[in-house]
Each structure stands twice: as C-alpha cells, then as structure tokens.
Protein backbone atom coordinates (compact mmCIF):
# COMPACT_ATOMS: atom_id res chain seq x y z
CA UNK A 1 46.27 -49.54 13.01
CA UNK A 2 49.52 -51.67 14.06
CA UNK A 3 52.42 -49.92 13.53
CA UNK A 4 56.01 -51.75 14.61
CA UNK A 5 58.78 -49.05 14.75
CA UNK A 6 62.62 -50.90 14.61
CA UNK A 7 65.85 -49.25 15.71
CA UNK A 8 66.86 -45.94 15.26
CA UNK A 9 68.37 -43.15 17.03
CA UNK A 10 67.17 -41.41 20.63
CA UNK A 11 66.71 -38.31 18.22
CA UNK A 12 64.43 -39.24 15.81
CA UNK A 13 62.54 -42.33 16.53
CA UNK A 14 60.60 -40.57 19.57
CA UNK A 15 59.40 -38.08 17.74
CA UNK A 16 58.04 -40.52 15.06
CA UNK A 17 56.57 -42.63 17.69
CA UNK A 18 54.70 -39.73 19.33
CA UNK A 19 53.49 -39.14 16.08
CA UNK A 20 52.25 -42.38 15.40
CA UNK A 21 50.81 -42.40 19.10
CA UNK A 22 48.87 -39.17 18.24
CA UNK A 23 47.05 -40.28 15.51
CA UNK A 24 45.93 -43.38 17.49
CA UNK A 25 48.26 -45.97 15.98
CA UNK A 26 48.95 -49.22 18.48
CA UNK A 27 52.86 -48.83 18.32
CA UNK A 28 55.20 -51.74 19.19
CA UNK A 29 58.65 -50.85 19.50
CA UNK A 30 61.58 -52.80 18.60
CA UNK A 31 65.49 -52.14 19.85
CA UNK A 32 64.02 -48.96 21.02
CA UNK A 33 63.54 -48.18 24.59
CA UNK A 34 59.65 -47.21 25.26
CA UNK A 35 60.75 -44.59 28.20
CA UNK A 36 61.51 -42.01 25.71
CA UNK A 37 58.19 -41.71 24.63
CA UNK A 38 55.61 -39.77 25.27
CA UNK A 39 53.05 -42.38 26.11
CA UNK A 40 53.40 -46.74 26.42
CA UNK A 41 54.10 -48.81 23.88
CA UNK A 42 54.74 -52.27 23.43
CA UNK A 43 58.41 -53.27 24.04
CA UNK A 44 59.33 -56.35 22.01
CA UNK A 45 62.27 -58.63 22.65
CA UNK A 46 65.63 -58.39 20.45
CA UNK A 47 68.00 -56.10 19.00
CA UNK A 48 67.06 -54.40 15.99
CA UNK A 49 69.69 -55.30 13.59
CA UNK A 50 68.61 -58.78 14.58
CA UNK A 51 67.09 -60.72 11.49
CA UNK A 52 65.76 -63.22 13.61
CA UNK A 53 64.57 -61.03 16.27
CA UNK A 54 61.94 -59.15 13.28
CA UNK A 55 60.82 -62.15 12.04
CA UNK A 56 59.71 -63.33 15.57
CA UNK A 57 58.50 -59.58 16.10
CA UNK A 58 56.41 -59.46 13.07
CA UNK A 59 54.99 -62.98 13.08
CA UNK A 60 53.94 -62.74 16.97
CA UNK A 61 53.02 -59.23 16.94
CA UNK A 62 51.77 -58.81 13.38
CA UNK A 63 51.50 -55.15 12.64
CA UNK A 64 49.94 -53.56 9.87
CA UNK A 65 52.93 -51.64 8.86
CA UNK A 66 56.46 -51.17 9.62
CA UNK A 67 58.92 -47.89 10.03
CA UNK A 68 62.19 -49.30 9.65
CA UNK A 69 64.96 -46.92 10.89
CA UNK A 70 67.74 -49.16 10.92
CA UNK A 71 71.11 -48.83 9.39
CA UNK A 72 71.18 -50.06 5.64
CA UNK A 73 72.82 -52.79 3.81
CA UNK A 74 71.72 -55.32 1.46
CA UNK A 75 71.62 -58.50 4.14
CA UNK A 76 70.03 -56.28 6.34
CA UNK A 77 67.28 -55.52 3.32
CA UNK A 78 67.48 -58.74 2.93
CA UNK A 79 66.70 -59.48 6.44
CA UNK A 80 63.52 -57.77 6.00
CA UNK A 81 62.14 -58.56 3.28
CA UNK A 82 62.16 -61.88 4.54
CA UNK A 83 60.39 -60.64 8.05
CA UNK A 84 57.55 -58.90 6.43
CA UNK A 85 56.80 -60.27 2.41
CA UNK A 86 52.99 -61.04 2.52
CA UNK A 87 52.97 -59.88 6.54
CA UNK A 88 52.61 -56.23 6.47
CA UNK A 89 50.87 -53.90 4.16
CA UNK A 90 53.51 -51.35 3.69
CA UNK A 91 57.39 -51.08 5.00
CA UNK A 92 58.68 -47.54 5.72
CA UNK A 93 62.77 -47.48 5.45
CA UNK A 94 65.01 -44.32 6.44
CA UNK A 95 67.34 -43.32 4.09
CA UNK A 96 69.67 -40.51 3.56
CA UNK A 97 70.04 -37.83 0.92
CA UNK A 98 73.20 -38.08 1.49
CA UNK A 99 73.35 -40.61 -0.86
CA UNK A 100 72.94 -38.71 -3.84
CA UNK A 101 76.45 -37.77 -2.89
CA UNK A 102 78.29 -34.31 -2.31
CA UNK A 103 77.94 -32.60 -5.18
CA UNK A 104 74.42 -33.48 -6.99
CA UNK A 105 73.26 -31.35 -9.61
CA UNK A 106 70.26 -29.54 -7.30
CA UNK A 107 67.35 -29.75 -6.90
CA UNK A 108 67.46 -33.76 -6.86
CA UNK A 109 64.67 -35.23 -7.44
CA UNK A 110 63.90 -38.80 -6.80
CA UNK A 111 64.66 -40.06 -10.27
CA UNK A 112 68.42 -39.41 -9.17
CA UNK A 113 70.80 -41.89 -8.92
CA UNK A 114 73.12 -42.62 -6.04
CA UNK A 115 76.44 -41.58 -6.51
CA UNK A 116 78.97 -44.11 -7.40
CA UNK A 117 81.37 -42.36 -5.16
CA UNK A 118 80.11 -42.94 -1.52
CA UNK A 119 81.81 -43.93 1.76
CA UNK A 120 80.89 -47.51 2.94
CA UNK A 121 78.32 -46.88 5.61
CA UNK A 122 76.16 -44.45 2.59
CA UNK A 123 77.09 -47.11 -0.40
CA UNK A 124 75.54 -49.59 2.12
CA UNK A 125 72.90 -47.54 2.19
CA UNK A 126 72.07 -47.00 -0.96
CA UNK A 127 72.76 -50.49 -1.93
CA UNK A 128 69.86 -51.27 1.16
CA UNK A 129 67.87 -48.29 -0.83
CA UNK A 130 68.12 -50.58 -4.39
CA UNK A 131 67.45 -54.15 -2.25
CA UNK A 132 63.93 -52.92 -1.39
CA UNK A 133 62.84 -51.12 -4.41
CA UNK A 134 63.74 -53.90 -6.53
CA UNK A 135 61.36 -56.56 -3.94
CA UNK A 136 58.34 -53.78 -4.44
CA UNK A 137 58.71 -53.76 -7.92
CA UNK A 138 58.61 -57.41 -7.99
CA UNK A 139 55.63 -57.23 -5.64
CA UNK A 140 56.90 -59.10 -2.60
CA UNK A 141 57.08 -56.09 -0.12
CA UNK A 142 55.40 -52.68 -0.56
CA UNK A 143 58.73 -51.00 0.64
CA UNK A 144 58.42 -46.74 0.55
CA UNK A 145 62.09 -45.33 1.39
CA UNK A 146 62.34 -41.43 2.59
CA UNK A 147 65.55 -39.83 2.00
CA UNK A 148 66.04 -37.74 4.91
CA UNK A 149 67.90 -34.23 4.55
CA UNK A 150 70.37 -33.11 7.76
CA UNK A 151 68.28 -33.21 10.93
CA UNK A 152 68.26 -30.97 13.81
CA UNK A 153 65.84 -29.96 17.05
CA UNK A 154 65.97 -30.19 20.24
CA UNK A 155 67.64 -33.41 21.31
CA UNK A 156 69.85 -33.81 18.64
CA UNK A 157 72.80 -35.63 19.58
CA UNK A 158 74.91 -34.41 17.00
CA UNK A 159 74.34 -30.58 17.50
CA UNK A 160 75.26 -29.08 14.23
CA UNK A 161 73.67 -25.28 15.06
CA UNK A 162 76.13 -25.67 18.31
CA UNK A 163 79.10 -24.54 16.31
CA UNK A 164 77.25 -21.69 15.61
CA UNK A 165 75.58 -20.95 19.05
CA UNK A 166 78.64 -21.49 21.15
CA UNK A 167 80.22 -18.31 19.10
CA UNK A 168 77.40 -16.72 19.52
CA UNK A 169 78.09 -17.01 23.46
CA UNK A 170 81.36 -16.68 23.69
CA UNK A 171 80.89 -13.33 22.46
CA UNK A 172 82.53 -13.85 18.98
CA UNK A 173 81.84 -10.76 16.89
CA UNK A 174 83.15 -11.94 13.51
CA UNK A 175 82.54 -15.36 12.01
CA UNK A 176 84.41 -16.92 9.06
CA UNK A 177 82.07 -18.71 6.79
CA UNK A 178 83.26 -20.69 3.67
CA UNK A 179 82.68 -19.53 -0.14
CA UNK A 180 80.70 -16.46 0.80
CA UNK A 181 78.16 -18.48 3.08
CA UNK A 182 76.47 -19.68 -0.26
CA UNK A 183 75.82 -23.83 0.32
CA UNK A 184 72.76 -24.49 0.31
CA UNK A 185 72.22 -27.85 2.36
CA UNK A 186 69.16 -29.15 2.99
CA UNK A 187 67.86 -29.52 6.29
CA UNK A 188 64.67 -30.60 8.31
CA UNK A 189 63.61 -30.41 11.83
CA UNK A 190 63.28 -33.37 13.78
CA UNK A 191 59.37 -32.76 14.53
CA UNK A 192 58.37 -32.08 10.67
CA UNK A 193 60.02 -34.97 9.44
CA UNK A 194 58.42 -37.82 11.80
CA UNK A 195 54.98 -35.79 10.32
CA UNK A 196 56.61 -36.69 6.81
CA UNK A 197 57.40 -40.57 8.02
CA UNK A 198 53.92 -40.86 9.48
CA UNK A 199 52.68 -39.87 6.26
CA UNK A 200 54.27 -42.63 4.36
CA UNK A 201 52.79 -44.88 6.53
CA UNK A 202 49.83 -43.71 6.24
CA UNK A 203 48.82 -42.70 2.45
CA UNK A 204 47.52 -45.73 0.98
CA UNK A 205 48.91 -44.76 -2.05
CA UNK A 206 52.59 -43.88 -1.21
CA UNK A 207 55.04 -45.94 -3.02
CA UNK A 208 58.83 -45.61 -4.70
CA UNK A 209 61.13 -43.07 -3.01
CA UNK A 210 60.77 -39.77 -1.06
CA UNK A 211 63.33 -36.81 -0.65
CA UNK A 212 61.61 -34.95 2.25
CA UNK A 213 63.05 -31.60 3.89
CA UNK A 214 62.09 -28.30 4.83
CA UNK A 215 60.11 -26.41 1.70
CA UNK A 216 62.01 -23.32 2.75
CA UNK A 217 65.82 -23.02 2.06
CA UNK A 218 68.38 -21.41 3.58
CA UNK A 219 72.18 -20.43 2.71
CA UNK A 220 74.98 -20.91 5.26
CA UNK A 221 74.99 -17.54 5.70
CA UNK A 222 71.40 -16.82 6.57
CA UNK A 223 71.75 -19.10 8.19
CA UNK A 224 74.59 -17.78 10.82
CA UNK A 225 72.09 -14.61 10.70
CA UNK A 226 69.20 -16.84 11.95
CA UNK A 227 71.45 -18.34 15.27
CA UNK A 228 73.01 -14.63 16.03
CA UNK A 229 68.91 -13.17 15.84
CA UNK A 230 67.86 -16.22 18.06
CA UNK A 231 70.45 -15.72 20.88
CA UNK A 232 69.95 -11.81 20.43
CA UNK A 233 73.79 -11.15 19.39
CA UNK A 234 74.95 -9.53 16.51
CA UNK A 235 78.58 -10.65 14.30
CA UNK A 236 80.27 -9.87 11.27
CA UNK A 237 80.55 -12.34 8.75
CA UNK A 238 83.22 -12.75 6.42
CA UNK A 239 84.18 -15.26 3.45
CA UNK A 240 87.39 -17.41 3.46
CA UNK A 241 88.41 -19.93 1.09
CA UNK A 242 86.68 -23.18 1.00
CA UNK A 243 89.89 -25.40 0.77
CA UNK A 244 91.20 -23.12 4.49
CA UNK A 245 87.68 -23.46 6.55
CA UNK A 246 84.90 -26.05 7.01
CA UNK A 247 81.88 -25.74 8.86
CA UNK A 248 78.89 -28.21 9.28
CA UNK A 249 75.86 -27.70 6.75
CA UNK A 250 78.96 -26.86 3.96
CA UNK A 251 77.95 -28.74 1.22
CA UNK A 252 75.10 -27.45 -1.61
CA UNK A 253 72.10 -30.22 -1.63
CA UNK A 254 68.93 -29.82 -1.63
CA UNK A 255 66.12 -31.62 -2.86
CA UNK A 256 62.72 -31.17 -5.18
CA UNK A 257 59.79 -31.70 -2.41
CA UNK A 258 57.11 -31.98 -5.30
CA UNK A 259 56.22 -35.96 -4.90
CA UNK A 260 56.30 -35.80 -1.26
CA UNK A 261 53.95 -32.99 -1.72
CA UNK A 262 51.30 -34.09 -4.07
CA UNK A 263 51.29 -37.49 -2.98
CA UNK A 264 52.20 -37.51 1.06
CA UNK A 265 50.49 -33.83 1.33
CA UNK A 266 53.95 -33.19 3.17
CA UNK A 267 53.83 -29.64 4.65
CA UNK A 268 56.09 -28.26 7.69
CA UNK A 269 54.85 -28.83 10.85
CA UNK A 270 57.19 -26.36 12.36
CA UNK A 271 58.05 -22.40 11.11
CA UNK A 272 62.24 -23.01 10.00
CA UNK A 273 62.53 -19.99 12.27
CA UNK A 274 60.55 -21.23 15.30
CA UNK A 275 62.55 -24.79 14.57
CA UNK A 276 65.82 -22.79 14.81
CA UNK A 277 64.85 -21.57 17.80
CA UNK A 278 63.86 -23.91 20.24
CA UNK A 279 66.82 -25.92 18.92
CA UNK A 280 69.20 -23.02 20.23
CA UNK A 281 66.81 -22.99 23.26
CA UNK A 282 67.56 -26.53 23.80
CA UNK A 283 71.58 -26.00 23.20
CA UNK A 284 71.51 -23.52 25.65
CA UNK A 285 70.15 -25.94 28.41
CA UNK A 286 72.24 -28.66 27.13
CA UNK A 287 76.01 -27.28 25.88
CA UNK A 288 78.05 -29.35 23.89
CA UNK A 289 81.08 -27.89 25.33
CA UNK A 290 84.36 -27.25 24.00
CA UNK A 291 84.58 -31.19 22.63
CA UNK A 292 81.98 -31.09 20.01
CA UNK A 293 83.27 -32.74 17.12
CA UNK A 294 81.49 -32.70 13.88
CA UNK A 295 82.89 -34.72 10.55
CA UNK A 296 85.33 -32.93 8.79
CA UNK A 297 85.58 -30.04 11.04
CA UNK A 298 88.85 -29.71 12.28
CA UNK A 299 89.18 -27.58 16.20
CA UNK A 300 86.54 -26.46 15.74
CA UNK A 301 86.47 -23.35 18.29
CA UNK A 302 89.97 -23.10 17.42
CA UNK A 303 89.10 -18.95 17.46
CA UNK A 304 93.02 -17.41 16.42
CA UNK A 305 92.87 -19.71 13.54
CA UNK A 306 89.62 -18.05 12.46
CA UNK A 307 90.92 -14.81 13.08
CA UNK A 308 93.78 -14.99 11.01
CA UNK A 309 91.50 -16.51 8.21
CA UNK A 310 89.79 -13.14 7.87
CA UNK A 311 92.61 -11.08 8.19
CA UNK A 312 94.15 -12.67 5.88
CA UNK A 313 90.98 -13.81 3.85
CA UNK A 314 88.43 -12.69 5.02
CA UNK A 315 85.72 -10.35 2.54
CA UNK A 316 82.92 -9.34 4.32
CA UNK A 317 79.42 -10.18 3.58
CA UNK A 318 76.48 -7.40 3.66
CA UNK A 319 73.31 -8.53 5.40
C-alpha cells in the first residue's frame, strides 16, 4: 500500500506516519520533513499548500491513498480534488470539531452542521469540509474527513496541560477553575488519533465524516485532579465566574464516537491516564516557561489575580 501524507504539523503528522510505517505502508511525504520520523520515507518536492506541487506528487508518485493534513479552504479542496479524482482510491482530510462551533448541543454527532458563526480560518474549514463531501457524493473523489477533538502528548507545540503543570510546580496550592470545573471538552492524545487516521485509510468501507476523540470524558476539574496526581502535588480547587477567568479546555464539546466505532473499529490506543502522563512527563523535560500563551487566556500565570478571584469568588469544589 502507497500512502502520500501532505502537510501538517511537527505534532501530529509523525505520529500518523509511524503509524502508517508500522503497518507496512510505503509512505511518501509531502511539505513534511522525513527526519521526524521514525523510519525513511520518500521526500517529495514542493510545499504542501502547493496545488501544483500535489498534482505532480500524485501523478509521479501515484499512491494508493492520501492523508491530507493541510489547512482547509475551498480552493485548497479544490486543489485536490483536482490532484487525485480517478488517481487515488480514498483521500483522508483533517478537520476540526471545532467547527461545530462553541456551544453545540453535545454529544455531536456527525449529522451536525457547522456553525454559521465561525472565525475565518474554522469557516474555511468547514467550507473545505462541504467542498469534498459534495465531490464524493458526486463520485469524483472518495474523500473521508475526521473531525479531530483538542490534541495533546508529548510534543505538542501548543502545551495546553502546561497551564496546569507549571502550577503544579510552582507550588500553587489553590487553583481557580471556571463554572465549577464542569466543561466538558473533548480531547484526544496525539498517539490514539493517528491509530484513528490510519484507520480511515485503511477500512475499505469508511466514507462521509468522522468525529474521533477519546471514548472516556473528562471535566475541567478532573481534569486539574489528573495533572496534580501525575506530578504527585496536591491543590485546592475553587470555582470563579466564567465571564472573570479562562483557562484552556473551557468550552463543553464533545462528540458521539459511535460511527467511528462500528465502522473504523476506533478504540484508544493509549489509557487517558497513561496519555496524561507522559504528556506531563514530556512538559517537564521541555517547559514552556513563563511565555506560554494560549487563545483567549489572558497572563496566564498572572497568580495575585487568581488569588483574589477566590477570595473574592472563589467556592470550593469537593474531590
């Protein structure tokens, strides 16, 4: 089996590759660079947001099937559609849940439509999303897109659980968490969902769309339990006002896993716990620091603030 991987992150994209190379695929890469894998691969020529650059890939190359994980938008659907009609026997695309928007009525399932109410990069997205579906149901591409939940493992660039772990090293013994630590957001680790990609790929009969993320759940505040357990520290943990704190993972959306498990025989690869873990693991070799940044997260370590949240605020939650 052929299977041409195009763009993607340094945080994802390895992992799927490995994946691929484990179950004996012949992987070309494409605006990926092959030293972050775990084995060769074929390094074609070209950017990956290049139209051009696919068709050439796909015509001199010719895979079998393609995992797209570039960055959506109708001419770049376009783009491939025109690459790979009649070339390859299915198209993979990465997608977000995100799209769904911020406030879905949960669990969404994939018979969900995309919010009308989306920042440019996600309407993009989902306007990519509606592209390819529309050239499978016309029969011109056998296009599969997976709606990805919020990723994390080791390597993450983004580091989500570091706002989290650095408290937890610092010493912090309370934590301010918003609405009584009760969103619910869906999240996957990095290793489980490549398993969940490679599936697509690989199920002859996969087809439409795919929510995948973790089949367990957990609230923001079990989740603040889980990262104080893994570094062996113990906190507090009170509730403040939504509108007066934000944290990363605030937002309730989660998805129904039920087509991705009949049909893609999607389980988790990893334990939630054990993913936790060596994701902390990882953070503690590789700090963040006191820049981290996350969307929508203003200072964070910004510590008096937080304090004067719960004093002011703050109820505390029983474990």
């Amino acid at each position: 089996m052929k299977t041409l991987v195009v763009g993607g992150t340094g945080f994802l994209g390895p992992f799927i590759v490995d994946e691929l190379l484990r179950r004996r695929h012949e992987v070309a890469t494409l605006g990926m660079d092959w030293r972050q894998f775990s084995a060769p691969v074929t390094e074609l020529p070209g950017a990956a947001a290049d139209g051009q650059a696919l068709r050439g890939a796909v015509s001199s190359w010719r895979p079998d099937k393609l995992i797209d994980m570039e960055r959506g938008s109708a001419d770049r659907a376009e783009a491939v559609i025109a690459a790979c009609a009649g070339q390859v026997s299915r198209s993979v695309h990465l997608s977000s849940g995100a799209v769904y928007g911020s406030s879905p009525i949960c669990p969404v399932d994939e018979m969900t439509a995309t919010s009308d109410s989306l920042p440019p990069d996600l309407a993009a997205q989902a306007e990519s999303d509606r592209t390819l579906l529309a050239a499978a149901e016309r029969g011109e591409l056998r296009a599969v897109v997976m709606r990805l939940p919020e990723l994390y493992g080791p390597r993450d660039p983004r580091g989500a659980e570091w706002f989290f772990a650095k408290r937890a090293l610092d010493g912090r013994t309370r934590i301010a968490l918003p609405d009584a630590g009760l969103h619910i957001c869906h999240r996957g680790f990095v290793q489980s969902m490549a398993w969940g990609v490679a599936q697509a790929a690989c199920v002859e009969r996969a087809s439409g769309v795919y929510n995948l993320g973790e089949e367990k759940l957990y609230t923001l505040a079990q989740l603040a339990r889980g990262v104080a357990r893994a570094l062996d520290h113990e906190w507090e943990i009170y509730s403040v006002p939504g509108q007066l704190w934000a944290v990363p993972y605030a937002c309730t959306r989660f998805f129904d896993l039920r087509k991705a498990r009949a049909q893609l025989r999607y389980e988790d690869r990893m334990i939630p716990r054990d993913g936790l873990e060596l994701t902390l693991a990882w953070l503690c070799q590789n700090p963040k620091g006191e820049d981290w940044s996350w969307p929508g997260v203003d200072q964070p370590f910004d510590y008096a603030r937080e304090d004067a949240l719960i004093d002011e605020f703050g109820v505390r939650l029983e474990a």
